[in-house]
C-alpha atoms as a PDB file:
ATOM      1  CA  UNK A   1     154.833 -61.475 -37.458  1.00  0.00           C
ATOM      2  CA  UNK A   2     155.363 -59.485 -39.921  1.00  0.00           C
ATOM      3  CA  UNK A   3     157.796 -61.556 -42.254  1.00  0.00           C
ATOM      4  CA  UNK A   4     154.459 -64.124 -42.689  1.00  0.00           C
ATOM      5  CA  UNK A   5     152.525 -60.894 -43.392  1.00  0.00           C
ATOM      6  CA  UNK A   6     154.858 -59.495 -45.941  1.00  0.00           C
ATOM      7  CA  UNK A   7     155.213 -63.285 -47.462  1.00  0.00           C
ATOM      8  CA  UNK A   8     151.594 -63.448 -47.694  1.00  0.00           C
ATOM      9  CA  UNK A   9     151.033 -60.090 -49.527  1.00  0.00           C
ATOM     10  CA  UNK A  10     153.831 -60.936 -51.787  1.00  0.00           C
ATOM     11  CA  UNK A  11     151.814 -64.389 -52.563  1.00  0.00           C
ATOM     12  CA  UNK A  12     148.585 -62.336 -53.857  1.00  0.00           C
ATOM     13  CA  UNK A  13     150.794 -60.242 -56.052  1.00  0.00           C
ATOM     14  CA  UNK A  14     152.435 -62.576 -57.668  1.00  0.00           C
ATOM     15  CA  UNK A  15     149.148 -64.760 -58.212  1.00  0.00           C
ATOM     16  CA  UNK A  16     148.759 -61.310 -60.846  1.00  0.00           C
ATOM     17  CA  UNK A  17     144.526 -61.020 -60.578  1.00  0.00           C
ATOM     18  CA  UNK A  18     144.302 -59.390 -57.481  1.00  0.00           C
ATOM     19  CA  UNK A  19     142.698 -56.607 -56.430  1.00  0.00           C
ATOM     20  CA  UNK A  20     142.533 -54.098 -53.167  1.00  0.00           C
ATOM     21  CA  UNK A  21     140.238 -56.328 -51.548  1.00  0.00           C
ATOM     22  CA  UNK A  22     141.934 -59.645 -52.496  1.00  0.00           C
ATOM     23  CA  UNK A  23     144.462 -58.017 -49.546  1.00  0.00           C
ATOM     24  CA  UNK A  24     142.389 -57.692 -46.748  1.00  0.00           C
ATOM     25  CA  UNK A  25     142.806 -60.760 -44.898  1.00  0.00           C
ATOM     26  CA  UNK A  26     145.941 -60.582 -44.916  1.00  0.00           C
ATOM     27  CA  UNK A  27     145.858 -57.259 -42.804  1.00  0.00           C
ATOM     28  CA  UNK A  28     143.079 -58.299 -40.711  1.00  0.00           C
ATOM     29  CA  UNK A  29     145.518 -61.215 -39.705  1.00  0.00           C
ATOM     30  CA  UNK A  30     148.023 -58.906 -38.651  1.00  0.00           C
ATOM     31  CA  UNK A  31     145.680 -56.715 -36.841  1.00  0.00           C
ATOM     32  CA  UNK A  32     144.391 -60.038 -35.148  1.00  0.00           C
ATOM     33  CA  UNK A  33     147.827 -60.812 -34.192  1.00  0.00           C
ATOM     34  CA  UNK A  34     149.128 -57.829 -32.606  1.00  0.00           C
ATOM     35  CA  UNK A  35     145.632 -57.663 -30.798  1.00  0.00           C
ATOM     36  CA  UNK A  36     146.583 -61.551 -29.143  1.00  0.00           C
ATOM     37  CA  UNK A  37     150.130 -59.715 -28.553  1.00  0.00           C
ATOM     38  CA  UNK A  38     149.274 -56.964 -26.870  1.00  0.00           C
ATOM     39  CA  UNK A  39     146.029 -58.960 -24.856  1.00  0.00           C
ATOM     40  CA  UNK A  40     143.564 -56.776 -26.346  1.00  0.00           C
ATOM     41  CA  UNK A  41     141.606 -60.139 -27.221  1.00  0.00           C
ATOM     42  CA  UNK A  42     137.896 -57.641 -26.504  1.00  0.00           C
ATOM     43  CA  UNK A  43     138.657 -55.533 -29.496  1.00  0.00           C
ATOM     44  CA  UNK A  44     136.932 -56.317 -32.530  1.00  0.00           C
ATOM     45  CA  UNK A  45     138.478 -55.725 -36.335  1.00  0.00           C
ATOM     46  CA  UNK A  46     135.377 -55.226 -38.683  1.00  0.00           C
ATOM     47  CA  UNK A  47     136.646 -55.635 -42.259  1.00  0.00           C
ATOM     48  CA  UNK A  48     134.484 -53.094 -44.740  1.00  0.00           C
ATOM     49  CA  UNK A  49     132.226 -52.362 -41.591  1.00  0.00           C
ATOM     50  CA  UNK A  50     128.533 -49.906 -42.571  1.00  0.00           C
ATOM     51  CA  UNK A  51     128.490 -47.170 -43.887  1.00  0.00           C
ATOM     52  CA  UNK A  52     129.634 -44.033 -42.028  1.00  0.00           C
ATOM     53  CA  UNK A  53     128.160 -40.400 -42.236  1.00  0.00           C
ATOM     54  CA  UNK A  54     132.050 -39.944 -44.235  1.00  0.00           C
ATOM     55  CA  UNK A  55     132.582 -42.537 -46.362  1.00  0.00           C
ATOM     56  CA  UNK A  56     132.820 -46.140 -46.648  1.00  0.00           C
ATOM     57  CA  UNK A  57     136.846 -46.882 -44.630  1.00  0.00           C
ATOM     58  CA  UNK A  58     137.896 -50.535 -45.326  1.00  0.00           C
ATOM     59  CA  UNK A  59     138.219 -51.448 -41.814  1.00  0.00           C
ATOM     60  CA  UNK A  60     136.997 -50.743 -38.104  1.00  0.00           C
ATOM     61  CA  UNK A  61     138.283 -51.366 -35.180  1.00  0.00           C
ATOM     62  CA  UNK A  62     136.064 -51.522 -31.844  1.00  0.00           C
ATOM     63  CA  UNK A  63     135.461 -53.043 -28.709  1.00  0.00           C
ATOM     64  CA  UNK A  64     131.710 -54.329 -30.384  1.00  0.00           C
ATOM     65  CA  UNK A  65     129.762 -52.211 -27.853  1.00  0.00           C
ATOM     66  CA  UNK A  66     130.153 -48.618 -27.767  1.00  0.00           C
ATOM     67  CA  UNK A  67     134.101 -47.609 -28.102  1.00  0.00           C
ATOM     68  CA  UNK A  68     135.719 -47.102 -31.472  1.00  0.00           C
ATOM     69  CA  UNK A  69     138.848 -46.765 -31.741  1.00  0.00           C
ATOM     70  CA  UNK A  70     140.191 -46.362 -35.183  1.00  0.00           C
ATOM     71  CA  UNK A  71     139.452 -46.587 -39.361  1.00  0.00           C
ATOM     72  CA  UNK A  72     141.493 -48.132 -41.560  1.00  0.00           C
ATOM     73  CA  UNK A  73     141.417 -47.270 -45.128  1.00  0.00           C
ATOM     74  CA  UNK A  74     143.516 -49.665 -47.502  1.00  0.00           C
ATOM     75  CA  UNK A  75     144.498 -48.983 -50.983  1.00  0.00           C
ATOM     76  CA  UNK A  76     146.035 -51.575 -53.652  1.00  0.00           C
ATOM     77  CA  UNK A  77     149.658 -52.280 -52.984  1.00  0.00           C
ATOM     78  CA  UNK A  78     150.383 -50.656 -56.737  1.00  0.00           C
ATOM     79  CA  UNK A  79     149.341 -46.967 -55.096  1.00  0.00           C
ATOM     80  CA  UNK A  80     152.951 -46.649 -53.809  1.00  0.00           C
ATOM     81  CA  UNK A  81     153.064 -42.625 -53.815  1.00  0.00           C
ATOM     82  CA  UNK A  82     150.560 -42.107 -50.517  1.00  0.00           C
ATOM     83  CA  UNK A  83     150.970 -38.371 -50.761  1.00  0.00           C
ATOM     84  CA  UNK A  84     148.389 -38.107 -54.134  1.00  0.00           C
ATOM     85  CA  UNK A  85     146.153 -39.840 -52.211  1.00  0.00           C
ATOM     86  CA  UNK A  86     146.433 -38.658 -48.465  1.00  0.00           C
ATOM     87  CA  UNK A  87     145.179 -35.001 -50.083  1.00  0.00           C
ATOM     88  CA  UNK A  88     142.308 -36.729 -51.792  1.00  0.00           C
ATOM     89  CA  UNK A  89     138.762 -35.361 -51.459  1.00  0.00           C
ATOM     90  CA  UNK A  90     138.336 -38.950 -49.693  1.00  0.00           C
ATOM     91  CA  UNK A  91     140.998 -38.948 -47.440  1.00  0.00           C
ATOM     92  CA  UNK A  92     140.701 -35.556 -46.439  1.00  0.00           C
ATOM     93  CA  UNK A  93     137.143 -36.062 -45.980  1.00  0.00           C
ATOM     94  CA  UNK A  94     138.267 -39.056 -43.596  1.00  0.00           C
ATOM     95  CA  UNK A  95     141.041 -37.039 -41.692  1.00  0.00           C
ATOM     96  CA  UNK A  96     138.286 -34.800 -40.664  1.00  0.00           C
ATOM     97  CA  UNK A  97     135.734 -36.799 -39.771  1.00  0.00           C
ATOM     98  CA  UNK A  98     137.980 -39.734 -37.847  1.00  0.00           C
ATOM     99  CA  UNK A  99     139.790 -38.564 -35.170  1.00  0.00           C
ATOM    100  CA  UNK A 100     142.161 -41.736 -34.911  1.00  0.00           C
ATOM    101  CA  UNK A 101     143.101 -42.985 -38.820  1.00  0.00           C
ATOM    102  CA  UNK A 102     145.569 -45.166 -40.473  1.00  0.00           C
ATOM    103  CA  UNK A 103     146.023 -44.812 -44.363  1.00  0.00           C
ATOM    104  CA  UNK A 104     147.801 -47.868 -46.082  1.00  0.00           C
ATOM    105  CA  UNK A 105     149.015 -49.411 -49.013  1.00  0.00           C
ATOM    106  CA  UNK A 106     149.880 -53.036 -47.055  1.00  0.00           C
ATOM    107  CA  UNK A 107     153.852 -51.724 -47.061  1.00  0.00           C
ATOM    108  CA  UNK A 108     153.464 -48.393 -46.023  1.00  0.00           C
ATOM    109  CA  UNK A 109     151.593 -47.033 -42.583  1.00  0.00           C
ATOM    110  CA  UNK A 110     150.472 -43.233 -42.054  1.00  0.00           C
ATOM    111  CA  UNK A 111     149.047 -42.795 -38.399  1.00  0.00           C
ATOM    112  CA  UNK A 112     146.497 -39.708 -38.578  1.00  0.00           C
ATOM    113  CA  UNK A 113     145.352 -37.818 -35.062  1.00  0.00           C
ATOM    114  CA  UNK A 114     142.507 -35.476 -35.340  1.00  0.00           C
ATOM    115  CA  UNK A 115     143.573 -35.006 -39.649  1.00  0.00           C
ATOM    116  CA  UNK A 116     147.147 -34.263 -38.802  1.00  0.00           C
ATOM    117  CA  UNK A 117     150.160 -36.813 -39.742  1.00  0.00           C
ATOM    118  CA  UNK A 118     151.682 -37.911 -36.416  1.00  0.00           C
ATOM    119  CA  UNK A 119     153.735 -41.451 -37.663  1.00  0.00           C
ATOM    120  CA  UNK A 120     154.188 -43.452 -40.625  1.00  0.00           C
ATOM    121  CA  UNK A 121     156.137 -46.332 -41.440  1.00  0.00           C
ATOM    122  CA  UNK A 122     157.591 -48.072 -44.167  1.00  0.00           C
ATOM    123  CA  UNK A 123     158.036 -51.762 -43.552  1.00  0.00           C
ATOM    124  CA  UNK A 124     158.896 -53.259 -46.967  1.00  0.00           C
ATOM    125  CA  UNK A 125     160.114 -51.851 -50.355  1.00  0.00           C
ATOM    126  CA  UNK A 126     157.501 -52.249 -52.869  1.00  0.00           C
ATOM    127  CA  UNK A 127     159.318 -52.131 -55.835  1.00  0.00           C
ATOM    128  CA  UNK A 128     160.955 -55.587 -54.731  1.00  0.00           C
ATOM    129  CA  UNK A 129     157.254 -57.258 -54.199  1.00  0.00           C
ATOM    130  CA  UNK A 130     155.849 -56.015 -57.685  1.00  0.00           C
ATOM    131  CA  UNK A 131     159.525 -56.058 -59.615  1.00  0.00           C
ATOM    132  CA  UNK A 132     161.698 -58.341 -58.750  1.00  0.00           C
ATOM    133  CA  UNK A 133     159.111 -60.460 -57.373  1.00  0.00           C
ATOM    134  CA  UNK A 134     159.895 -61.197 -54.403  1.00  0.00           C
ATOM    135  CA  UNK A 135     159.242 -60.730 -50.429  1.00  0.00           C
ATOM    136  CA  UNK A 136     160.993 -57.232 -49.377  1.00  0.00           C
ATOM    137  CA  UNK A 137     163.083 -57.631 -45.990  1.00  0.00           C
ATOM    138  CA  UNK A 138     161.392 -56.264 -43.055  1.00  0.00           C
ATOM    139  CA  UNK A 139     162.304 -52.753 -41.990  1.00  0.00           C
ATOM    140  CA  UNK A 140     161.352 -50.507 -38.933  1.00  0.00           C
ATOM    141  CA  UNK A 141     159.677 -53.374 -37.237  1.00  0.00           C
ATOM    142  CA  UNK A 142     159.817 -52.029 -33.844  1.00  0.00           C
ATOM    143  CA  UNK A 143     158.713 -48.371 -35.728  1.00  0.00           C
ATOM    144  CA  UNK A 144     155.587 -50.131 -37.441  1.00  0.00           C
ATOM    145  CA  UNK A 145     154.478 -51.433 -33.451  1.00  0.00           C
ATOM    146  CA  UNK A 146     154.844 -48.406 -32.362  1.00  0.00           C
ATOM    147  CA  UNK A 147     152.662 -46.833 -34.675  1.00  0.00           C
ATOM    148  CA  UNK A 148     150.011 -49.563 -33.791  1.00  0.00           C
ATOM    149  CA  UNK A 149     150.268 -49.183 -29.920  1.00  0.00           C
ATOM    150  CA  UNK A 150     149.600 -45.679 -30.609  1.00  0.00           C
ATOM    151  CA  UNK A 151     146.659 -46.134 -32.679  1.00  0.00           C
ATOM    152  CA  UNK A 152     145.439 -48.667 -30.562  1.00  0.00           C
ATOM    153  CA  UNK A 153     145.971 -46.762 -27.465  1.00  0.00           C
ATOM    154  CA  UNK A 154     143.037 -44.465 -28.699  1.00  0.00           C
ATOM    155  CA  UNK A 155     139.409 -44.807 -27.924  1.00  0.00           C
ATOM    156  CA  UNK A 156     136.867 -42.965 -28.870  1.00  0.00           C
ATOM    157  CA  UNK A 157     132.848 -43.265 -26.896  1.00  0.00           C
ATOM    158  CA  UNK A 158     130.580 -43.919 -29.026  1.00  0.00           C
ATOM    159  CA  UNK A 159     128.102 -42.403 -27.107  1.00  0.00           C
ATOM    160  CA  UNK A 160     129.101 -38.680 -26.589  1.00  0.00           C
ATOM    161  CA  UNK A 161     128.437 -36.303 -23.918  1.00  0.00           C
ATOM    162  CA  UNK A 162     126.785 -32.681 -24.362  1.00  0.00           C
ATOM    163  CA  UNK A 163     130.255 -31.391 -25.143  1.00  0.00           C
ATOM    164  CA  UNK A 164     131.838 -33.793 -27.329  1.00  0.00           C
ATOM    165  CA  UNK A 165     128.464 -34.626 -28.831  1.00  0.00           C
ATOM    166  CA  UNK A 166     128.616 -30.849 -30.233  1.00  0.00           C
ATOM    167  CA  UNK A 167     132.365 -30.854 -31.206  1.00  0.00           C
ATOM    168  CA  UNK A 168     131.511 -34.028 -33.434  1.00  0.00           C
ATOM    169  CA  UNK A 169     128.499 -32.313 -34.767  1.00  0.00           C
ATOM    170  CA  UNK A 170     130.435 -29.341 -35.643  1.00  0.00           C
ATOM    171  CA  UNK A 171     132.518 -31.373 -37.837  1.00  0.00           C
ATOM    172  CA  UNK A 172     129.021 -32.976 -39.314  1.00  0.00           C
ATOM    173  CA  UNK A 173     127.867 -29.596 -40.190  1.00  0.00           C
ATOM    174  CA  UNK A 174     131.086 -28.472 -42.358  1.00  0.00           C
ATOM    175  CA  UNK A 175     130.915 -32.208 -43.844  1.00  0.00           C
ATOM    176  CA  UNK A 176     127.520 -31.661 -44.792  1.00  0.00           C
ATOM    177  CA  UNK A 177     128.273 -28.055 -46.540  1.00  0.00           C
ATOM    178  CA  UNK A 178     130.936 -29.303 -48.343  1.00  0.00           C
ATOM    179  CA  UNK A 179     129.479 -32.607 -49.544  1.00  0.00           C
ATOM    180  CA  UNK A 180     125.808 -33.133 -48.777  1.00  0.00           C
ATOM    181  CA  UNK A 181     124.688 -29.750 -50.022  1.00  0.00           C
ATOM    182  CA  UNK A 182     127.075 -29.802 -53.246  1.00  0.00           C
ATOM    183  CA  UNK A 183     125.407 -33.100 -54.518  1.00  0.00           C
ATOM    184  CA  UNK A 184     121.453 -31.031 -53.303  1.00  0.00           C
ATOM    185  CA  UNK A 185     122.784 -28.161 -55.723  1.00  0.00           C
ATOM    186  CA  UNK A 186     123.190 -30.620 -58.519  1.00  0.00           C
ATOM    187  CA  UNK A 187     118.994 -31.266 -58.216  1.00  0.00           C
ATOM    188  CA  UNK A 188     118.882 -26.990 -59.696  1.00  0.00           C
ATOM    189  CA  UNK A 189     119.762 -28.587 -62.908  1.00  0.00           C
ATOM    190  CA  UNK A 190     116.738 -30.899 -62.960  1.00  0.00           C
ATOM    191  CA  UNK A 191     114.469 -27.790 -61.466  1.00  0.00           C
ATOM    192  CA  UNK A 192     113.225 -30.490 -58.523  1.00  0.00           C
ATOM    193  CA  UNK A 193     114.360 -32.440 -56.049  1.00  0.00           C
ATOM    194  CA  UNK A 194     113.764 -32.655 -51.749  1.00  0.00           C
ATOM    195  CA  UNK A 195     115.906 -30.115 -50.829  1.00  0.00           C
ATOM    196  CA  UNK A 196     115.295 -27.704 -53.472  1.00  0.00           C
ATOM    197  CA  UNK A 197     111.131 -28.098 -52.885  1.00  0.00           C
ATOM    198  CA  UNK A 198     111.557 -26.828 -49.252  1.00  0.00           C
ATOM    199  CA  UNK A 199     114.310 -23.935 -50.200  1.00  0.00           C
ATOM    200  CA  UNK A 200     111.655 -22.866 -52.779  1.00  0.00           C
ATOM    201  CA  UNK A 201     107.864 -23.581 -50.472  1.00  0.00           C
ATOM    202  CA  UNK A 202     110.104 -21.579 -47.685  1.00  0.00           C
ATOM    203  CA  UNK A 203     111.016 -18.723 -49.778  1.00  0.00           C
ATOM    204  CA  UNK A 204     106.894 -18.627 -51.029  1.00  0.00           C
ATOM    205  CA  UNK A 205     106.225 -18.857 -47.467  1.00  0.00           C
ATOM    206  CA  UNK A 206     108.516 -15.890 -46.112  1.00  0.00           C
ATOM    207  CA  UNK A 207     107.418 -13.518 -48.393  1.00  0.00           C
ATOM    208  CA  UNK A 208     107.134 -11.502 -45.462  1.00  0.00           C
ATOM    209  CA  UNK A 209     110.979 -11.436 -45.512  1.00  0.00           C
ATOM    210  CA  UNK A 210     111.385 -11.330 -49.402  1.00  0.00           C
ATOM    211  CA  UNK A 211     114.106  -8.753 -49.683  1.00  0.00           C
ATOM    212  CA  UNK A 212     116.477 -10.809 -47.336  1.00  0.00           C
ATOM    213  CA  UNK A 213     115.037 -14.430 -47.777  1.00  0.00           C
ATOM    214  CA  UNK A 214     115.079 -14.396 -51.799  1.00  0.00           C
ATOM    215  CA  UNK A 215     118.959 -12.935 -51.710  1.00  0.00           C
ATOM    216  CA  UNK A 216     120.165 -16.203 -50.065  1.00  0.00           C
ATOM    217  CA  UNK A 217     121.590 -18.496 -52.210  1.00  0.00           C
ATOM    218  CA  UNK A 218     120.469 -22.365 -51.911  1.00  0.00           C
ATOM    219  CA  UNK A 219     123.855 -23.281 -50.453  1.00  0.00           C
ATOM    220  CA  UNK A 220     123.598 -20.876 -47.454  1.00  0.00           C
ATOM    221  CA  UNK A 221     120.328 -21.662 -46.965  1.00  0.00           C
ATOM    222  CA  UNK A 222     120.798 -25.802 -46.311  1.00  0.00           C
ATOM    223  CA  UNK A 223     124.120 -24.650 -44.076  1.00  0.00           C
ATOM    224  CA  UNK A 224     122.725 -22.782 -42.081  1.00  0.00           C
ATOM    225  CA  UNK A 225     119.487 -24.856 -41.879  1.00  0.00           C
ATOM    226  CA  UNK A 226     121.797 -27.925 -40.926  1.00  0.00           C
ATOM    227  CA  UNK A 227     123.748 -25.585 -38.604  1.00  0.00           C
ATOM    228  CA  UNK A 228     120.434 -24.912 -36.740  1.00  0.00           C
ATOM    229  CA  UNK A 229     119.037 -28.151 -36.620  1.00  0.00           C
ATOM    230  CA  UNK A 230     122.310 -29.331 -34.588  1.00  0.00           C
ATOM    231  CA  UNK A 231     121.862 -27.179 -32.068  1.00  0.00           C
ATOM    232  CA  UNK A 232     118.154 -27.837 -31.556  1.00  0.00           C
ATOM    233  CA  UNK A 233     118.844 -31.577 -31.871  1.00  0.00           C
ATOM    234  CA  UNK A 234     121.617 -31.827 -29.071  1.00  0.00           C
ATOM    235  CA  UNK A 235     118.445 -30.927 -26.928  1.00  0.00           C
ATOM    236  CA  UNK A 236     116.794 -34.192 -27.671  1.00  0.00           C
ATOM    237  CA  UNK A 237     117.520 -37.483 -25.506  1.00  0.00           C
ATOM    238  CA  UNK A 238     117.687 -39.772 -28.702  1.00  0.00           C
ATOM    239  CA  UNK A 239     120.509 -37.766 -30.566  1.00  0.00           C
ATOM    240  CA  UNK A 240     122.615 -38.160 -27.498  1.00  0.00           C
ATOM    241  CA  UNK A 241     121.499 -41.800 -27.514  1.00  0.00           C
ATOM    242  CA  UNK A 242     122.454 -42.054 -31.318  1.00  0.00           C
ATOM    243  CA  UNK A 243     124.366 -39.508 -33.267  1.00  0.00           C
ATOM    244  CA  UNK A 244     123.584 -40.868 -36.477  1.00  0.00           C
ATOM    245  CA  UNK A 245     120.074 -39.729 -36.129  1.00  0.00           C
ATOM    246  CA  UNK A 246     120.551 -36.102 -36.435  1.00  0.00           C
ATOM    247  CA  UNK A 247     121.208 -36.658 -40.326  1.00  0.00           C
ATOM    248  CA  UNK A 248     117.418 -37.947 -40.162  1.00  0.00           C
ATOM    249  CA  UNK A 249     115.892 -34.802 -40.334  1.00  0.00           C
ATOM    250  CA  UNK A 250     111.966 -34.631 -41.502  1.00  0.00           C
ATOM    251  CA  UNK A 251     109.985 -32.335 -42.904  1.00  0.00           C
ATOM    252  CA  UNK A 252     108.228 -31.467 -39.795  1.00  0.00           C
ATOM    253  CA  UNK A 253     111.286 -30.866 -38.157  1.00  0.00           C
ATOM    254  CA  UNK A 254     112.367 -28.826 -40.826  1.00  0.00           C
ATOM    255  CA  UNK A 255     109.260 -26.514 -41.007  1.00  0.00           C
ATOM    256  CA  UNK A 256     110.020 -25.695 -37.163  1.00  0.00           C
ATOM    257  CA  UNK A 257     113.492 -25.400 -37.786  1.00  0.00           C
ATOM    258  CA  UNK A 258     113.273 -22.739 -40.461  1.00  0.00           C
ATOM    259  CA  UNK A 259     110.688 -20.359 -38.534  1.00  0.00           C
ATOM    260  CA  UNK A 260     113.196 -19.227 -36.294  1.00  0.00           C
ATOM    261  CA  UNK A 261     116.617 -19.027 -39.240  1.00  0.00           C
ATOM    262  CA  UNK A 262     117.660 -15.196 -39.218  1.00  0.00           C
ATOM    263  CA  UNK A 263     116.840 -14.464 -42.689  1.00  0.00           C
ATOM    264  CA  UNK A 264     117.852 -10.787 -42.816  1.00  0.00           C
ATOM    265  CA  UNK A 265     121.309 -11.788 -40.828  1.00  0.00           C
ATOM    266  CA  UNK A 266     122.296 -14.918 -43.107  1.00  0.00           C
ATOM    267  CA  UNK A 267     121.419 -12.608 -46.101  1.00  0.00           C
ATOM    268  CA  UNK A 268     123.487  -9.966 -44.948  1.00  0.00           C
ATOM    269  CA  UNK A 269     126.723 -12.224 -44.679  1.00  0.00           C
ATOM    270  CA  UNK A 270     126.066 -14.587 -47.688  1.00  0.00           C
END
């Protein structure tokens, strides 16, 4: 199995146009594969699947209903130092959003559980595939299915219940601090934007609270407006029918949602 794969990826290399994409079949073959090995013949591999609230990973793998269980993100077979790029803002953004992720570069495997490293395989040198041009032997085979059963082995609901649903959220919330609010900041440049419209109508609306609402900073404020619009969302039948929807927050929602912020608190710890 994996002799064909590692022929095949050598084959698009030495073609000399390719790109990361140009190597996704190939993978998706070998996922296929090991799926018909191992009878998991219900799981589906989704090669660059939608959009997720983290990122775009190349692949998905799912059972097409409601249980995921893992990402895939592939770079070009030239990255061949994985460490750069496994502290990436991308990749770190993915290790804490994906529970059950595998980082790649077609010859080397990193198995990621809940952001931390667990396995990772080499199973061909690279330098022999891009410099001497030719197909690497195969190494750690039996290493490289181990690493799959375990990521296979995982399975995630996509449906959550009250508990879980609010552990994932949890994770939304920081994502959307660290990301989602830094590119809102960038509309204080321009002086308008959503975001920066409700931070300012709120602030003309609390005056009541001036002295604590007008000392928090914008960033605070959309945290710990996101922060509280989790919590009163994992009351509502639809979020727990669809997760997704709790980043479709609208301005009604919002107006209701900032009545009952604690102003003076959040002012006092910002």
């Amino acid at each position: 199995m994996l002799e064909s794969y590692l022929k095949a990826i050598c084959e698009i290399i030495n073609l000399g146009d390719a790109r990361e994409e140009s190597y996704y079949s190939t993978l998706e073959t070998l996922l296929k594969d090991y799926r018909e090995s191992v009878n998991r013949k219900n799981l589906h591999i989704t090669t660059l699947p939608k959009k997720t609230e983290a990122g775009n990973p190349d692949f998905r793998i799912w059972d097409g209903k409601q249980r995921i269980i893992g990402y895939i993100e592939a770079k070009a077979p030239t990255s061949e130092n994985l460490d750069s790029i496994e502290d990436s803002d991308q990749l770190k953004r993915y290790r804490h959003t994906f529970p059950n992720l595998i980082l790649t570069n077609f010859f080397e495997f990193r198995l990621f559980r809940n952001g931390t490293l667990i396995d990772k395989v080499l199973i061909g040198r690279p330098f022999i595939a891009h410099q001497l041009r030719t197909i690497p032997p195969v190494e750690k085979e039996s290493d490289f299915f181990n690493l799959l059963e375990k990521f296979f082995a995982f399975s995630l609901p996509k449906v959550y219940s009250a508990k879980t649903l609010a552990m994932e959220l949890a994770k939304r919330t920081r994502f959307l601090r660290d990301e989602v609010v830094a590119e809102e900041l960038l509309e204080e440049e321009t002086g308008k934007g959503f975001i920066l419209g409700f931070y300012e109508a709120f602030k003309e609306y609390l005056k009541i609270y001036e002295s604590s609402c007008c000392n928090v900073p914008l960033g605070g404020f959309l945290f710990y407006s996101y922060q509280v619009a989790f919590k009163r969302l994992l009351l509502m039948d639809v979020i727990a029918k669809s997760p997704s929807a709790v980043l479709r927050i609208n301005s009604t929602t919002w107006q209701s949602i900032i009545l009952s912020l604690p102003w003076r608190d959040m002012a006092g710890r910002l």
